[in-house]
Protein backbone atom coordinates (compact mmCIF):
# COMPACT_ATOMS: atom_id res chain seq x y z
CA UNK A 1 179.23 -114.09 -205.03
CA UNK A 2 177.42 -111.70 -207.79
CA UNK A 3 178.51 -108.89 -204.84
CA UNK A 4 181.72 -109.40 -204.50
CA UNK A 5 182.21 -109.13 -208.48
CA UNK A 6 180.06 -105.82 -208.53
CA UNK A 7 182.64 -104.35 -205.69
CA UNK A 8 185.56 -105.67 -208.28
CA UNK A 9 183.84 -104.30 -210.99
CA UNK A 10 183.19 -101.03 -209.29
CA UNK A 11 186.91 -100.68 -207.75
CA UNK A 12 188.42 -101.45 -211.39
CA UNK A 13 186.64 -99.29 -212.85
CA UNK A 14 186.86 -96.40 -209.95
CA UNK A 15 191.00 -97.06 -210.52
CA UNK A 16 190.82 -96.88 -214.20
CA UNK A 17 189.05 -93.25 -213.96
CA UNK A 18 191.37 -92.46 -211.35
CA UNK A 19 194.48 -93.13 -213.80
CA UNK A 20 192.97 -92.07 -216.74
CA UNK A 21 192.42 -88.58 -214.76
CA UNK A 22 195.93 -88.52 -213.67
CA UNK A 23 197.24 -89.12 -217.07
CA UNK A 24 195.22 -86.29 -218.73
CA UNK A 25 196.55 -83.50 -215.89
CA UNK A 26 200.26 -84.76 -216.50
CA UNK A 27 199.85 -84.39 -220.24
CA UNK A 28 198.07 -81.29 -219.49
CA UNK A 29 200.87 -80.29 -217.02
CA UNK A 30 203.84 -81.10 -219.29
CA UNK A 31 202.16 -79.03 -222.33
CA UNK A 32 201.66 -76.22 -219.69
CA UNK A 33 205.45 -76.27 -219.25
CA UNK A 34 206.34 -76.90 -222.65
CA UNK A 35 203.91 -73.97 -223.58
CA UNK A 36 205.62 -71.79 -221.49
CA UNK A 37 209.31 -72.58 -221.67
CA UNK A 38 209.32 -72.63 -225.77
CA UNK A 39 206.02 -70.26 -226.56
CA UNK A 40 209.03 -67.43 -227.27
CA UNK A 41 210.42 -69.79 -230.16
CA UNK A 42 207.38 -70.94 -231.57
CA UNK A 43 205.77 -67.67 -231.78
CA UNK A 44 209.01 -66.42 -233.72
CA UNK A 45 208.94 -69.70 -236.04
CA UNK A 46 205.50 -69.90 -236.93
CA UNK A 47 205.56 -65.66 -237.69
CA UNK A 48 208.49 -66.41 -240.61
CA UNK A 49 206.29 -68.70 -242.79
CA UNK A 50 204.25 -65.34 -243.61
CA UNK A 51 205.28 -63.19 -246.67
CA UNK A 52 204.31 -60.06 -245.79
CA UNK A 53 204.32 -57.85 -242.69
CA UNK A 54 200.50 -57.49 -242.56
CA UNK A 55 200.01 -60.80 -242.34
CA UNK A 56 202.63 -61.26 -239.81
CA UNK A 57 201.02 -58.76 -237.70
CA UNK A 58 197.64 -60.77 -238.30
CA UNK A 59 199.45 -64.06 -236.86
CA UNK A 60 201.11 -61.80 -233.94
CA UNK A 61 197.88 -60.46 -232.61
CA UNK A 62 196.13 -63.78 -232.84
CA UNK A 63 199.05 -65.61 -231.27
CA UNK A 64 199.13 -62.72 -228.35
CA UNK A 65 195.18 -63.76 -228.00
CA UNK A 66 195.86 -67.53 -227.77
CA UNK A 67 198.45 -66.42 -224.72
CA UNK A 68 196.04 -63.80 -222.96
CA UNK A 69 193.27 -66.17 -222.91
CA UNK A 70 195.61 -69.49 -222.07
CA UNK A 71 196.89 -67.28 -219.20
CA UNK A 72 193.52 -66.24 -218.20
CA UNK A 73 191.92 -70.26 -218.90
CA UNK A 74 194.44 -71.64 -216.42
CA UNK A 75 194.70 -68.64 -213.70
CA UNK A 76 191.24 -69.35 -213.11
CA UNK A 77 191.64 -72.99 -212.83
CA UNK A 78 194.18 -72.42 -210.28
CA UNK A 79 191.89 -70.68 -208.44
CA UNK A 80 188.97 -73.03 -208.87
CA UNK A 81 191.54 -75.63 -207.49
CA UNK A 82 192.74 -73.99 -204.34
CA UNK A 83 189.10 -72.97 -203.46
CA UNK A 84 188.13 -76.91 -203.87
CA UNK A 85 190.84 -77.71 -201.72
CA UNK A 86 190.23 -75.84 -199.18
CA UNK A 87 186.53 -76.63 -198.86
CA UNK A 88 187.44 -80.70 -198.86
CA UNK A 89 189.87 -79.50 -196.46
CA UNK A 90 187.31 -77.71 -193.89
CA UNK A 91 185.03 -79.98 -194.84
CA UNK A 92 187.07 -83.16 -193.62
CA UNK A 93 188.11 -81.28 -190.18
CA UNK A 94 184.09 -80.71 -189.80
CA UNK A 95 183.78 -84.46 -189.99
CA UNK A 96 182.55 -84.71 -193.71
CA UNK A 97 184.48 -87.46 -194.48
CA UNK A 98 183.60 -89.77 -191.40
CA UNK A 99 179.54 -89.67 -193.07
CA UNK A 100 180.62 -90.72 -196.63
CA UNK A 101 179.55 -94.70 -197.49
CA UNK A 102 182.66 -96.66 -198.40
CA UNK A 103 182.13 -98.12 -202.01
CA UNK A 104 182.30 -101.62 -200.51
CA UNK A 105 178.78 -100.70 -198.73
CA UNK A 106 177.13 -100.21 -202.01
CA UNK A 107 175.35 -103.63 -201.72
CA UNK A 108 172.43 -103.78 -199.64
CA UNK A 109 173.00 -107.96 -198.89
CA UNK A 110 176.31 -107.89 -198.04
């Protein structure tokens, strides 16, 4: 009995991660998109609440950082990606994923 509520336990809280992780990469995703549909507008925006024009050319350097290194932050996270999925890939058509232990085996008496 105390086995079959450790695989429960273990399957909750495998889905729970599982959703939580999903969650994060849409809200990750949709400020991606939002980023760079309206980055244009909010660069102009933010730029008039300064007085003068040294400061605004402070803001518009520092904003055109924030954009090189965003651009660079999730270029190489695309990469990272593709390379992971293509080693899972060759790595399942080797047979990798016919030696992984199904969670359900976790307990030695069952």
């Amino acid at each position: 009995m105390a086995c079959s509520s450790a695989k429960h336990a273990i399957t909750t809280e495998r889905s729970n991660s599982t959703l939580q992780t999903v969650s994060d990469r849409t809200h990750l995703s949709r400020a991606l998109v939002f980023n760079l549909i309206y980055h244009r507008d909010i660069q102009s925006g933010m730029l008039l609440l300064f007085q003068n024009d040294g400061t605004r050319q402070v803001a518009k350097e520092i904003l055109k950082d924030i954009q090189v290194n965003t651009s660079i932050y999730f270029g190489t996270l695309t990469v990272v990606n593709i390379c992971l999925g293509i080693a899972t890939t060759v790595s399942d058509l080797a047979g990798g994923a016919a030696a992984s232990v199904p969670v359900g085996h976790a307990c030695p008496r069952c």
